[in-house]
Protein backbone atom coordinates (compact mmCIF):
# COMPACT_ATOMS: atom_id res chain seq x y z
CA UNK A 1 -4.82 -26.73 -6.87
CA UNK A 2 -1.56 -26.17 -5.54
CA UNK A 3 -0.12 -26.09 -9.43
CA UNK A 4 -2.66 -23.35 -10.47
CA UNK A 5 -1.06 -21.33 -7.05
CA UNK A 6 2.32 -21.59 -8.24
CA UNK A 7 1.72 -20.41 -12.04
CA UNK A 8 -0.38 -17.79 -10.51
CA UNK A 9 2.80 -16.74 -8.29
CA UNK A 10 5.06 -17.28 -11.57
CA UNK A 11 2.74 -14.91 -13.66
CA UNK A 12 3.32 -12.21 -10.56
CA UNK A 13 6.67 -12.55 -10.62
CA UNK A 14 7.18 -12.30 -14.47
CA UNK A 15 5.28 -9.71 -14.47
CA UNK A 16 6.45 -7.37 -11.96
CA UNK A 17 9.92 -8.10 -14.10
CA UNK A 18 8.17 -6.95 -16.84
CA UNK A 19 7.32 -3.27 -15.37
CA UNK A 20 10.80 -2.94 -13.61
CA UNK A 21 11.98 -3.43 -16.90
CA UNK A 22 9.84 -0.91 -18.54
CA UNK A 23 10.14 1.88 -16.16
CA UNK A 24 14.07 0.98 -16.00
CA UNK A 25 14.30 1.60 -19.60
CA UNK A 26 11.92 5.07 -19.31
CA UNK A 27 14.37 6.22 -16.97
CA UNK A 28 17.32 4.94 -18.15
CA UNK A 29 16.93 6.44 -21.51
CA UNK A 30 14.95 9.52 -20.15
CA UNK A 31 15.82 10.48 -16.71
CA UNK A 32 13.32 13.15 -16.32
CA UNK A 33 10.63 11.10 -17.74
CA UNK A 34 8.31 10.42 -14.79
CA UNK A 35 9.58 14.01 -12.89
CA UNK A 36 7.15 16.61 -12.54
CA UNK A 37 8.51 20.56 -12.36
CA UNK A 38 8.17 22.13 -8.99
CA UNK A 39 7.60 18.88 -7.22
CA UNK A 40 9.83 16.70 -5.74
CA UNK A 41 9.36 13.32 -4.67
CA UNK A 42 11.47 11.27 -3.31
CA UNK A 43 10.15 7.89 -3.35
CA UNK A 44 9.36 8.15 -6.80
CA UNK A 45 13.02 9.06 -7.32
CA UNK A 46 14.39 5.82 -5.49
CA UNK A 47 11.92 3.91 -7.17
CA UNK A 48 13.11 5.23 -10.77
CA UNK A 49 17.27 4.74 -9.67
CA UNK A 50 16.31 1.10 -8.50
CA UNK A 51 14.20 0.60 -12.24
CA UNK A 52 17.25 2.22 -13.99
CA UNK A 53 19.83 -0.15 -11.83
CA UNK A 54 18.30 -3.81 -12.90
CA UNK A 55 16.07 -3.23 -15.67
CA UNK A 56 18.38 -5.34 -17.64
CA UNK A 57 18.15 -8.35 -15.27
CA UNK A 58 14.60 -7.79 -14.60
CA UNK A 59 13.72 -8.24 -18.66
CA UNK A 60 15.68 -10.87 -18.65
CA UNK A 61 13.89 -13.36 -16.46
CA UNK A 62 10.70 -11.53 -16.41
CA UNK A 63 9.65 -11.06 -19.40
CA UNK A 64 10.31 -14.51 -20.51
CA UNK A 65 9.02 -16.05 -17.07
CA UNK A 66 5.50 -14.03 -17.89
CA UNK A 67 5.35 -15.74 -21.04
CA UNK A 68 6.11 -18.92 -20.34
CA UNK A 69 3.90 -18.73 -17.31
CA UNK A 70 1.08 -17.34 -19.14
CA UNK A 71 1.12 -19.72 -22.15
CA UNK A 72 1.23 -23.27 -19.51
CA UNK A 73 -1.73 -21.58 -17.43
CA UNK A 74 -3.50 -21.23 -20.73
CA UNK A 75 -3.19 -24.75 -21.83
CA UNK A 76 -3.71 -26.51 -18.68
CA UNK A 77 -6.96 -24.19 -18.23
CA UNK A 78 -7.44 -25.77 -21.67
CA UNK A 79 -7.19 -29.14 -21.24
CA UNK A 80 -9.50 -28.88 -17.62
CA UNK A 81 -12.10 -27.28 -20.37
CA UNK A 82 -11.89 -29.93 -22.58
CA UNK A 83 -12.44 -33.24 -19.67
């Protein structure tokens, strides 16, 4: 039980990498990109910098993390399937 917590936790983290990553490289490449005209909001704007600041990082170990995560959680629900 306490294995299937800690891929679950893995697959959380790895993901969440994932998204920083994505929206990093939205708004690195496209600062406007998630901006809408006459509004302001500043959250959103922090949000976005902090994206654009470690979206390299956060691909780096996330994405890989999710995957790896993803594909041991698949086999060991696999082999419980299979006994």
């Amino acid at each position: 039980m306490k294995a299937r917590k800690t891929g679950a936790v893995c697959i959380f983290i790895g993901l969440l990498g994932t998204v920083i990553f994505a929206v990093g490289l939205i708004c690195a490449r496209n600062p406007a990109a998630f901006t809408v005209k006459y509004r302001y909001d500043y959250t959103l704007e922090r949000f976005c910098a902090f994206c654009a600041d470690w979206w390299l990082p956060a691909g780096i170990i996330g994405i890989p993390l999710f995957l790896i995560s993803l594909i041991i959680s698949l086999v060991r629900e696999s082999k419980e399937k299979k006994s």
